[in-house]
C-alpha atoms as a PDB file:
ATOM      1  CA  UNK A   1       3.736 -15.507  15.654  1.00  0.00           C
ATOM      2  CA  UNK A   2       2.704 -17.894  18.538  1.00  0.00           C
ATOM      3  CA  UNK A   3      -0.971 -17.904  17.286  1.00  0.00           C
ATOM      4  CA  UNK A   4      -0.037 -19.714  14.498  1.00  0.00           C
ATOM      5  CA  UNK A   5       0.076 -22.653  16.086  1.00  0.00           C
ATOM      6  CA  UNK A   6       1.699 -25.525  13.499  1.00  0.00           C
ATOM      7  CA  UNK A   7       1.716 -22.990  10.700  1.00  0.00           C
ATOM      8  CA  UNK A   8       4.842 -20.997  11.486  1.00  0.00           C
ATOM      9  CA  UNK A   9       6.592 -21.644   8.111  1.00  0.00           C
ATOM     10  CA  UNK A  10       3.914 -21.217   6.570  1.00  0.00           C
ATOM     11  CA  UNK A  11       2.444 -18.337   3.975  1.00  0.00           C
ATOM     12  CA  UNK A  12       0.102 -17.223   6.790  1.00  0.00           C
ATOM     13  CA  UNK A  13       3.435 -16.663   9.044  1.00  0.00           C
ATOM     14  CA  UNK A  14       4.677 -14.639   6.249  1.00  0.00           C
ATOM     15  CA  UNK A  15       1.540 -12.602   5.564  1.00  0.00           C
ATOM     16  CA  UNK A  16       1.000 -12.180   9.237  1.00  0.00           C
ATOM     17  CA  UNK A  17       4.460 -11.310  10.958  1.00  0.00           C
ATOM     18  CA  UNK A  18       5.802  -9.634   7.358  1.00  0.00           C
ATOM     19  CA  UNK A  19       3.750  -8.167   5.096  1.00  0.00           C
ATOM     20  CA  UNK A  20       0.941  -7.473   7.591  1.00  0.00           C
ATOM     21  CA  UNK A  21       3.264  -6.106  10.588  1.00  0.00           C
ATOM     22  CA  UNK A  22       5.800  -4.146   8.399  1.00  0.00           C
ATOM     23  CA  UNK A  23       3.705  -2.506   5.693  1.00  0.00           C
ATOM     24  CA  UNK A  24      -0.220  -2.681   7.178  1.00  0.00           C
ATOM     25  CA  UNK A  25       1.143  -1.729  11.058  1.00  0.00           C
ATOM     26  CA  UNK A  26       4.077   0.367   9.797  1.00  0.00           C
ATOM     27  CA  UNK A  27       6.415  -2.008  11.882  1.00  0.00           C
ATOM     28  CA  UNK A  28       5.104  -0.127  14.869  1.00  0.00           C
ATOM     29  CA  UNK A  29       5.154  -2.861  18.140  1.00  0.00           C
ATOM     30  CA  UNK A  30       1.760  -1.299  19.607  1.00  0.00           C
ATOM     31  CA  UNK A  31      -0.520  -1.949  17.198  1.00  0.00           C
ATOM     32  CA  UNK A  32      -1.462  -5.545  16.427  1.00  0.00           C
ATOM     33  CA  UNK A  33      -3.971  -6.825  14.085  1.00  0.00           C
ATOM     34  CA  UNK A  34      -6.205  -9.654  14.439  1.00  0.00           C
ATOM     35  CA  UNK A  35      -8.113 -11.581  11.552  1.00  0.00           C
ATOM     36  CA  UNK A  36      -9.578 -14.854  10.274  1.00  0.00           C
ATOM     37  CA  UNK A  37      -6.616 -17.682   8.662  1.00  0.00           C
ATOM     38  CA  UNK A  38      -9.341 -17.874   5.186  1.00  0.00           C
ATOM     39  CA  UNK A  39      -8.758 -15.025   3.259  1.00  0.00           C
ATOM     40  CA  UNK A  40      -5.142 -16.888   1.331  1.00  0.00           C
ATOM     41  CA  UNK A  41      -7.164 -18.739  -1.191  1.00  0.00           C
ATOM     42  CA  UNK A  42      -4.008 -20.073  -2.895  1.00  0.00           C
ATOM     43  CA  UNK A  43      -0.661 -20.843  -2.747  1.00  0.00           C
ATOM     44  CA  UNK A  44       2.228 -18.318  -3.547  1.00  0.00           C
ATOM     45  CA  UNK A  45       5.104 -20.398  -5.602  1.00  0.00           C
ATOM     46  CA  UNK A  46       8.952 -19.894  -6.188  1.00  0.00           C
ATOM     47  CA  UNK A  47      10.111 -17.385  -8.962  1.00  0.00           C
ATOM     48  CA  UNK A  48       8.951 -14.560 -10.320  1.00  0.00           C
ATOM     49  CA  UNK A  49       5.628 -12.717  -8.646  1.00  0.00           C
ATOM     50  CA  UNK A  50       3.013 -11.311 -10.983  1.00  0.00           C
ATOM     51  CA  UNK A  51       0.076  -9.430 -10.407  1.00  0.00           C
ATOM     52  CA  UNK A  52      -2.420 -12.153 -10.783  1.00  0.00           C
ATOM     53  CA  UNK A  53      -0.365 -14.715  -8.319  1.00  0.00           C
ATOM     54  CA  UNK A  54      -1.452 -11.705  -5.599  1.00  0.00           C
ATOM     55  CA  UNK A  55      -4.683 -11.680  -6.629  1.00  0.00           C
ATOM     56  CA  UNK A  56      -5.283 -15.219  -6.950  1.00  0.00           C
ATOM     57  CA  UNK A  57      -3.607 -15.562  -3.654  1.00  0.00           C
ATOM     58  CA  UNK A  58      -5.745 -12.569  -1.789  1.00  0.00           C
ATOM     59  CA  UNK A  59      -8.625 -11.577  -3.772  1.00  0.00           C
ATOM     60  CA  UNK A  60     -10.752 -10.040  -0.911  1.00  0.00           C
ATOM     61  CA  UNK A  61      -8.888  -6.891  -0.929  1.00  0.00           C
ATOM     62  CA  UNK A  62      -9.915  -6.108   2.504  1.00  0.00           C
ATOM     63  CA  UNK A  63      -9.759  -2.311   4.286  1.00  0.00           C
ATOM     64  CA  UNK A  64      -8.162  -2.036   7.355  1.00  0.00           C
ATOM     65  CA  UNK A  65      -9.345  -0.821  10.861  1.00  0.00           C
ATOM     66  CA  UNK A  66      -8.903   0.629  14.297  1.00  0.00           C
ATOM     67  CA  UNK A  67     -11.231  -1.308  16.475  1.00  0.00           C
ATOM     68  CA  UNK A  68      -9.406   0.744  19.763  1.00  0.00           C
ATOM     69  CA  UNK A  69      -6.705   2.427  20.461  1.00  0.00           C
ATOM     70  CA  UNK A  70      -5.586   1.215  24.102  1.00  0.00           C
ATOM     71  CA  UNK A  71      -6.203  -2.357  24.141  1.00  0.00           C
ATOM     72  CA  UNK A  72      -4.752  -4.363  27.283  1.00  0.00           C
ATOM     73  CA  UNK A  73      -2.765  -7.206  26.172  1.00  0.00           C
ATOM     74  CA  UNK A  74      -4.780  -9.702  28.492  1.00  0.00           C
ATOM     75  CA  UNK A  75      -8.000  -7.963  26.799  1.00  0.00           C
ATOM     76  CA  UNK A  76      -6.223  -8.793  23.445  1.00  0.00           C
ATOM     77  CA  UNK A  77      -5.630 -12.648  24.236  1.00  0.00           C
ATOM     78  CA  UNK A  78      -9.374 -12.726  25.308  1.00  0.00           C
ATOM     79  CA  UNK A  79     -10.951 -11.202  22.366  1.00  0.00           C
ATOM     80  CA  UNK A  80      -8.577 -13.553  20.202  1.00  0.00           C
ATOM     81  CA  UNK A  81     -10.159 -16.780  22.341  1.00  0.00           C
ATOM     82  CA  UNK A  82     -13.501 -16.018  21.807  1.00  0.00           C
ATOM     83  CA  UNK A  83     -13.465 -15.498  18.434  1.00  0.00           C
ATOM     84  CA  UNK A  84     -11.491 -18.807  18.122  1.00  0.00           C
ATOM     85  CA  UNK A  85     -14.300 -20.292  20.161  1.00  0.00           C
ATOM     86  CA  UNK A  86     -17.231 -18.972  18.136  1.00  0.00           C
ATOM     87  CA  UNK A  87     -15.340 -19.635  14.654  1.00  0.00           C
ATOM     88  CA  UNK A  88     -16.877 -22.401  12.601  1.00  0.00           C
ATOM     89  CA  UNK A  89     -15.508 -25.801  12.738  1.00  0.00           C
ATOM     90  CA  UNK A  90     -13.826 -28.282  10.272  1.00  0.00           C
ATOM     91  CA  UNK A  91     -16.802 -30.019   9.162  1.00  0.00           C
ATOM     92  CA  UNK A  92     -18.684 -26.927   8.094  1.00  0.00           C
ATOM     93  CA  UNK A  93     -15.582 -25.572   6.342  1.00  0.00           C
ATOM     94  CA  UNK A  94     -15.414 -28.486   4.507  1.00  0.00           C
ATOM     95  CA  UNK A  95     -19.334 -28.206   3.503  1.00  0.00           C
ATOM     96  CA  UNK A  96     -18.620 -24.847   2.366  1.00  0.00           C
ATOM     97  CA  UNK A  97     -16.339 -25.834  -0.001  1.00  0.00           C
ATOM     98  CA  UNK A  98     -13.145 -24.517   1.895  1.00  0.00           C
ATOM     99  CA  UNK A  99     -11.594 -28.396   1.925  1.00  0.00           C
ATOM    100  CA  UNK A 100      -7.719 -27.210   2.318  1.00  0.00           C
ATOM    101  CA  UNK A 101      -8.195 -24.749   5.358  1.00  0.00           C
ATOM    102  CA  UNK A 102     -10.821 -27.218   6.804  1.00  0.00           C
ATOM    103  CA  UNK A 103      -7.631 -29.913   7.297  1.00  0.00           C
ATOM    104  CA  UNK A 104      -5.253 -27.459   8.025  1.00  0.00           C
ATOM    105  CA  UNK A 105      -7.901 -25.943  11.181  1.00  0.00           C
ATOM    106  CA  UNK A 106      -8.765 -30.191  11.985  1.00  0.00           C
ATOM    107  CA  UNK A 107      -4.736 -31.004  12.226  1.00  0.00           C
ATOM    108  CA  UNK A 108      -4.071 -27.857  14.255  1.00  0.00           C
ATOM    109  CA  UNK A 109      -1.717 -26.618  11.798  1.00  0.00           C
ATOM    110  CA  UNK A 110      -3.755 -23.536  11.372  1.00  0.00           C
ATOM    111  CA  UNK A 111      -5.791 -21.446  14.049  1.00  0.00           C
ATOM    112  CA  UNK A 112      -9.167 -20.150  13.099  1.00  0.00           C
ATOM    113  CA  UNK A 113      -7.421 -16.346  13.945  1.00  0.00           C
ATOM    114  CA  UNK A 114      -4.374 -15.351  13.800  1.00  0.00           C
ATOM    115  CA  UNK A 115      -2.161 -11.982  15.109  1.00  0.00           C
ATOM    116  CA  UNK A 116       0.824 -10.448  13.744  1.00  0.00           C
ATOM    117  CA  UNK A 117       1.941 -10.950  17.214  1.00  0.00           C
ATOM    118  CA  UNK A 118       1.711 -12.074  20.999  1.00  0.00           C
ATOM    119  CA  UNK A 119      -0.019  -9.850  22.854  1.00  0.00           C
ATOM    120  CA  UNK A 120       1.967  -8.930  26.392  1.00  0.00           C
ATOM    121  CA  UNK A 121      -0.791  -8.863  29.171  1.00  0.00           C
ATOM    122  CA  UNK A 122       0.175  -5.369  30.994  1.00  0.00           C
ATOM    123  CA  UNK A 123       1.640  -3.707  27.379  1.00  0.00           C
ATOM    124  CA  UNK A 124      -1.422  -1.603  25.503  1.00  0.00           C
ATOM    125  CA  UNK A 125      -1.778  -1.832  22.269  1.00  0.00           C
ATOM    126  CA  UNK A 126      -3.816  -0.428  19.415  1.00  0.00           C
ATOM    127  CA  UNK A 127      -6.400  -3.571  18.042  1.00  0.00           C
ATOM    128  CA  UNK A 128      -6.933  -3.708  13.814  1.00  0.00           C
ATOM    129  CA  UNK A 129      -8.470  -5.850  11.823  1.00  0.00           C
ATOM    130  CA  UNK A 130     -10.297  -6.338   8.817  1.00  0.00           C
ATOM    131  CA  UNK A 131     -13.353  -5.513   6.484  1.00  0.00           C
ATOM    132  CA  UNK A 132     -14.231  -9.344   6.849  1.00  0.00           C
ATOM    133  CA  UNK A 133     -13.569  -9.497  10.584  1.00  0.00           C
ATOM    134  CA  UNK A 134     -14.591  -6.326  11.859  1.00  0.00           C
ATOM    135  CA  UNK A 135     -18.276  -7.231  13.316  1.00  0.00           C
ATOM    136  CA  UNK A 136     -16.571 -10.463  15.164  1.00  0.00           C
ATOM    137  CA  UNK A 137     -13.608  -8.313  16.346  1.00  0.00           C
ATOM    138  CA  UNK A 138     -16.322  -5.554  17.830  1.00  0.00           C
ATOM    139  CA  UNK A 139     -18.220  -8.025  19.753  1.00  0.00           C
ATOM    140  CA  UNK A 140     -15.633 -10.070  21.298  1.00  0.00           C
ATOM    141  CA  UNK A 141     -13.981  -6.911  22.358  1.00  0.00           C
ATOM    142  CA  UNK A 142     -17.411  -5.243  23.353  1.00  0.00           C
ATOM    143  CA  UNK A 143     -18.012  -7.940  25.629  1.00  0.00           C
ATOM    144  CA  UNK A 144     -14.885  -8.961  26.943  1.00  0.00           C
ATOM    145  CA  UNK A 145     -14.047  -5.361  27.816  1.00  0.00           C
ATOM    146  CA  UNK A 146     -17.287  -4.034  28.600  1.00  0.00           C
ATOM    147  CA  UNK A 147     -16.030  -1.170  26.472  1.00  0.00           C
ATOM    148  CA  UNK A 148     -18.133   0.404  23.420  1.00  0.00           C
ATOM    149  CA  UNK A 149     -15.719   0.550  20.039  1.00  0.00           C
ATOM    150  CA  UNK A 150     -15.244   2.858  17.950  1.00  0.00           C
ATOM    151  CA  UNK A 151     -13.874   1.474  14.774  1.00  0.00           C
ATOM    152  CA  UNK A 152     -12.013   3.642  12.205  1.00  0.00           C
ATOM    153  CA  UNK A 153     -11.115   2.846   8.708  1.00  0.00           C
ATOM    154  CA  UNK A 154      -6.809   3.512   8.606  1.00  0.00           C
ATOM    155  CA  UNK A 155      -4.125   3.070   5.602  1.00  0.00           C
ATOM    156  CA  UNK A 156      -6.705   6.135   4.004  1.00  0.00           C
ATOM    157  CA  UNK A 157      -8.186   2.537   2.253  1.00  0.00           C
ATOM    158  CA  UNK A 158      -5.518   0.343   1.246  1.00  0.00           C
ATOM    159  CA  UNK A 159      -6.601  -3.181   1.697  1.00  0.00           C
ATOM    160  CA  UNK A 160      -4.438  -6.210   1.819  1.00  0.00           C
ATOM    161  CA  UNK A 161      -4.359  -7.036  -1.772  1.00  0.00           C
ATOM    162  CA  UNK A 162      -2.440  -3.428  -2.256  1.00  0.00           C
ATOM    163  CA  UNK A 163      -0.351  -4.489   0.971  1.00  0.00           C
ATOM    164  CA  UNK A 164       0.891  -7.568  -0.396  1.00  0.00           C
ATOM    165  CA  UNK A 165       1.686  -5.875  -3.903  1.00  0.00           C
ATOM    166  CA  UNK A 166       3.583  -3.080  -1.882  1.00  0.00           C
ATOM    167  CA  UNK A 167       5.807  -5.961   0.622  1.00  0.00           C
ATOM    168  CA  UNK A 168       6.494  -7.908  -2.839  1.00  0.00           C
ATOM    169  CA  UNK A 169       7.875  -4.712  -4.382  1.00  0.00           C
ATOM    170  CA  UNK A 170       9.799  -3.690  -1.044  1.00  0.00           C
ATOM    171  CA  UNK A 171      11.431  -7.299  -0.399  1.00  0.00           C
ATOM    172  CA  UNK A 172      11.674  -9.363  -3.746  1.00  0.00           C
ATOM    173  CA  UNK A 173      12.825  -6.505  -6.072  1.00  0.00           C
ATOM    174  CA  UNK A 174      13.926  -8.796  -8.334  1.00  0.00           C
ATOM    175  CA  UNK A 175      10.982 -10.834  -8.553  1.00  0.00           C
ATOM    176  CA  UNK A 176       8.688  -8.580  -7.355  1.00  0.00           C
ATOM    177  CA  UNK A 177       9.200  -4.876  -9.385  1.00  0.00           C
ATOM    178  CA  UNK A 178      10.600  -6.071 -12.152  1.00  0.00           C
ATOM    179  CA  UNK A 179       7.908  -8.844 -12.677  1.00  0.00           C
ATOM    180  CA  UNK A 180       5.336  -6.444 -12.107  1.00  0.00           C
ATOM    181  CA  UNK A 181       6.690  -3.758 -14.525  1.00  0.00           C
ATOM    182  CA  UNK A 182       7.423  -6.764 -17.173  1.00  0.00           C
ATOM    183  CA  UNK A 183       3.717  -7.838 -16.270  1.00  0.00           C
ATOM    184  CA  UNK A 184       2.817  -3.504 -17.223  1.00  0.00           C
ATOM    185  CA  UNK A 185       5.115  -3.314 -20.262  1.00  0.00           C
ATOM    186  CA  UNK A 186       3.687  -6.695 -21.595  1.00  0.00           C
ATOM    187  CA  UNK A 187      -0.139  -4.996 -21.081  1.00  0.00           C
ATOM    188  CA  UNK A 188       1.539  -1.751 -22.948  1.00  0.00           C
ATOM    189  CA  UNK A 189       2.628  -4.359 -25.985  1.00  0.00           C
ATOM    190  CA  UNK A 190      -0.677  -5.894 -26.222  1.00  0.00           C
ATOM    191  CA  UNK A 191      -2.301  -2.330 -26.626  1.00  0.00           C
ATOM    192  CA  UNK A 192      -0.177  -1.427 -29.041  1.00  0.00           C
ATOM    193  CA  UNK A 193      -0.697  -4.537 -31.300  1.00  0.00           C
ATOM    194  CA  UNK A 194      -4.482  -4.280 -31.291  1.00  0.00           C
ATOM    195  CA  UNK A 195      -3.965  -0.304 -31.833  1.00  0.00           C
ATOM    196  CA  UNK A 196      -1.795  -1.277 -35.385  1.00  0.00           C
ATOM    197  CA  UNK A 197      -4.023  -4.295 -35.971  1.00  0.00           C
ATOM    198  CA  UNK A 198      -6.973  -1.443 -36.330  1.00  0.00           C
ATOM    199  CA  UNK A 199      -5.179   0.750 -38.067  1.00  0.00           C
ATOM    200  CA  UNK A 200      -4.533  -1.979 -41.047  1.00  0.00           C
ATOM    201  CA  UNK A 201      -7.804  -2.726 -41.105  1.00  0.00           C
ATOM    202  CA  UNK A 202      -8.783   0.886 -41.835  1.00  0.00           C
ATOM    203  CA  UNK A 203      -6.263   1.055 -44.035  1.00  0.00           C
ATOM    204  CA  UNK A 204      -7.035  -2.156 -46.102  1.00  0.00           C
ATOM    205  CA  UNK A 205     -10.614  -0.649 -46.041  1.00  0.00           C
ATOM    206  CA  UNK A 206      -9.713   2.717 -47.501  1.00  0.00           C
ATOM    207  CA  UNK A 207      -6.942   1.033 -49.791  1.00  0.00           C
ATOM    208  CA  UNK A 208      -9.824   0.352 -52.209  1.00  0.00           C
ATOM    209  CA  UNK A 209     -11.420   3.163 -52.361  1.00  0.00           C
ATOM    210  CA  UNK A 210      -8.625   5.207 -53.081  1.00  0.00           C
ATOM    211  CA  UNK A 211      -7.040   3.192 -56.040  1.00  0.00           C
ATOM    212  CA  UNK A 212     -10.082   3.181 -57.933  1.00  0.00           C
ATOM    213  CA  UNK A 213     -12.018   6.394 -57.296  1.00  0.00           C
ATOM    214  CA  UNK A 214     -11.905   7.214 -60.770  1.00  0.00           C
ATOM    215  CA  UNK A 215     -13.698   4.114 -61.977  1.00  0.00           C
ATOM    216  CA  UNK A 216     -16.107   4.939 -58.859  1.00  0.00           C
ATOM    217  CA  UNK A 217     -16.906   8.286 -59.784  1.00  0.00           C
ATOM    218  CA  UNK A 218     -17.550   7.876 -63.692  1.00  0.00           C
ATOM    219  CA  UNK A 219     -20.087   4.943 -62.361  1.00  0.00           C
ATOM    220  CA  UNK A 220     -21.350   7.563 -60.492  1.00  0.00           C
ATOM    221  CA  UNK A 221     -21.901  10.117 -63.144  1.00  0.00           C
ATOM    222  CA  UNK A 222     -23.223   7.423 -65.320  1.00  0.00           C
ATOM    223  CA  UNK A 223     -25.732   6.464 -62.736  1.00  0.00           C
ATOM    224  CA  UNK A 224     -27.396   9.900 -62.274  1.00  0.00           C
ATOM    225  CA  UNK A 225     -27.018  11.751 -65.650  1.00  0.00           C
ATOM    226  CA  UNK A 226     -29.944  10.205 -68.023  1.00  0.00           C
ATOM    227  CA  UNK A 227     -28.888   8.954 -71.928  1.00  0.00           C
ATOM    228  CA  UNK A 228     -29.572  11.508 -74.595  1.00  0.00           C
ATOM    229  CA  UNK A 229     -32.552   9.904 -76.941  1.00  0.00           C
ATOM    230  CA  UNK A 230     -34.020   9.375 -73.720  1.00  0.00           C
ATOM    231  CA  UNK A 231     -34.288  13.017 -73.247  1.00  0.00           C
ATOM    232  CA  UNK A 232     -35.232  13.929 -77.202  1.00  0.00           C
ATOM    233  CA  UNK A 233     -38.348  10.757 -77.023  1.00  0.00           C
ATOM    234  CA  UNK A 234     -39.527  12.683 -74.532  1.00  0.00           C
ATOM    235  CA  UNK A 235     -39.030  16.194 -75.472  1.00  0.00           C
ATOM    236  CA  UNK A 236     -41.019  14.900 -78.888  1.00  0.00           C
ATOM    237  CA  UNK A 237     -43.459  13.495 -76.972  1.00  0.00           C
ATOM    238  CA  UNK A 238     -44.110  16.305 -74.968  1.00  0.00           C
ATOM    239  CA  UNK A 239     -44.647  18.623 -78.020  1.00  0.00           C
ATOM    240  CA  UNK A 240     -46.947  16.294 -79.832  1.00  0.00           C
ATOM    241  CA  UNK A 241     -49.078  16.486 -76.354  1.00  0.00           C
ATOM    242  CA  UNK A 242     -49.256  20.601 -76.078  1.00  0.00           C
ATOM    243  CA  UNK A 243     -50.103  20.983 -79.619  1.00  0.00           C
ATOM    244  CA  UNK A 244     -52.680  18.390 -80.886  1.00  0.00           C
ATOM    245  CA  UNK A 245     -53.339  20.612 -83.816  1.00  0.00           C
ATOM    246  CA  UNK A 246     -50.488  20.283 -85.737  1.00  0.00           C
ATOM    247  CA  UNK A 247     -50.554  16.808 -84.836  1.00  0.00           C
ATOM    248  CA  UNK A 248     -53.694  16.852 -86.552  1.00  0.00           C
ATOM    249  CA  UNK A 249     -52.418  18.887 -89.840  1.00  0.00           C
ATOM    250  CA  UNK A 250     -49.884  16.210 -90.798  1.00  0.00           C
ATOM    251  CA  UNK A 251     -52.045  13.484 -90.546  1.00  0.00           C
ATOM    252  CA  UNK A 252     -54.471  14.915 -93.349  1.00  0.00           C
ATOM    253  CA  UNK A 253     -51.182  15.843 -95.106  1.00  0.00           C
ATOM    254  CA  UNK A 254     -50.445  12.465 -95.176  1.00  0.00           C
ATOM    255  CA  UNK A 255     -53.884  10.943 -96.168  1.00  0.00           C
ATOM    256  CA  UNK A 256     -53.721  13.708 -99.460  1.00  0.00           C
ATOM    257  CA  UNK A 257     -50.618  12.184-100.847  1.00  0.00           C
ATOM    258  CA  UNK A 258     -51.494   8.600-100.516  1.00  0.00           C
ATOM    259  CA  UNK A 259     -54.960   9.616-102.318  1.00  0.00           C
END
């Protein structure tokens, strides 16, 4: 894309005029979608795509909208100026932490916005953008047009993230299904592990219990059931309490015979 300035080898070239024109605007030529060059936080290397290289790459996951649907392409260029004009500049980037972008926006290698394409001045076109973007977007087209919008949420809430995950499927198969299903089947294996691991610790738990449930149930018995003099000292005792009498009787018995 012409916007692009410097960067049109770059992984904003290939998120812009690829994966955001062929999946996001259905390759359709009349839509065209504006947004801010800071939401690729990270690079996207050679070999095999994962998961987490998308989301490390684009972890905004940012909805889509329909800020109008016939947008002049002269109305297009000057919604994309002014929002290059208000956007902040290198140094406060760089304040903010945002270092790489800051030198990429300071050498003019990167724009401040970018579109998936050049807007034609008489063709009409249908203006998207972004979650992130989408009160910037309004105004500079609300004043440049003199037109109220009316945005609408599109793609039924797909954001970028899923839109990057969908072109990496579509056009690095290879790299990009099977690495994802090897990245799912690897998740499967983990679950699996940590399912057996518990069920050998249950087992080694039980294991125990089982072997020697015998042993545990004689302690058991021998634990509740009281000894047997226990039982006759205190069946003697508790005669010689309810009859104090005879108790009596064999004492002067006893006294007789020593006399």
């Amino acid at each position: 894309s012409a916007s692009l300035g410097g960067a049109g080898e770059s992984l904003w070239r290939l998120y812009v005029t690829e994966v955001t024109a062929q999946v996001a605007l259905g390759g359709n030529a009349s839509r065209i979608a504006v947004q801010s060059t800071g939401s690729l936080r990270y690079d996207l290397y050679a070999g095999p795509v994962t998961m987490d290289d998308v989301w490390t790459m684009n972890p905004f996951a940012d909805q889509y909208w329909r800020v109008a649907q016939i947008v002049k392409g002269d109305a297009v260029q000057a919604v994309l100026s002014a929002l290059h004009a208000q956007a902040p500049d290198a140094a406060d980037l760089r304040a903010s932490g945002t270092r790489q972008r800051a030198r990429a926006l300071a050498s003019g290698l990167l724009p401040p916005y970018a579109a998936t394409l050049t807007p034609v001045s008489e063709e009409a076109y249908e203006l998207w953008t972004v979650d992130y973007d989408l009160a910037a977007v309004v105004r500079a087209y609300e004043a440049h047009t003199g037109e109220l919008a009316h945005p609408v949420r599109v793609l039924e809430g797909r954001t970028s993230t899923d839109v990057w995950i969908s072109w990496v499927q579509q056009a690095w198969p290879c790299n990009g299904t099977a690495s994802l299903s090897a990245e799912a089947g690897r998740i499967s294996e983990q679950r699996l592990s940590l399912l057996v691991l518990a069920l050998a610790l249950l087992v080694l738990l039980l294991l125990p219990l089982f072997l020697f449930r015998g042993r545990i149930r004689r302690i058991c018995a021998r634990s509740i059931a009281p000894t047997r003099p226990h039982v006759q000292m205190v069946e003697s005792t508790a005669s010689s309490m309810s009859n104090p009498a005879g108790g009596v009787a064999m004492r002067t018995k006893a006294a007789e015979e020593r006399a």
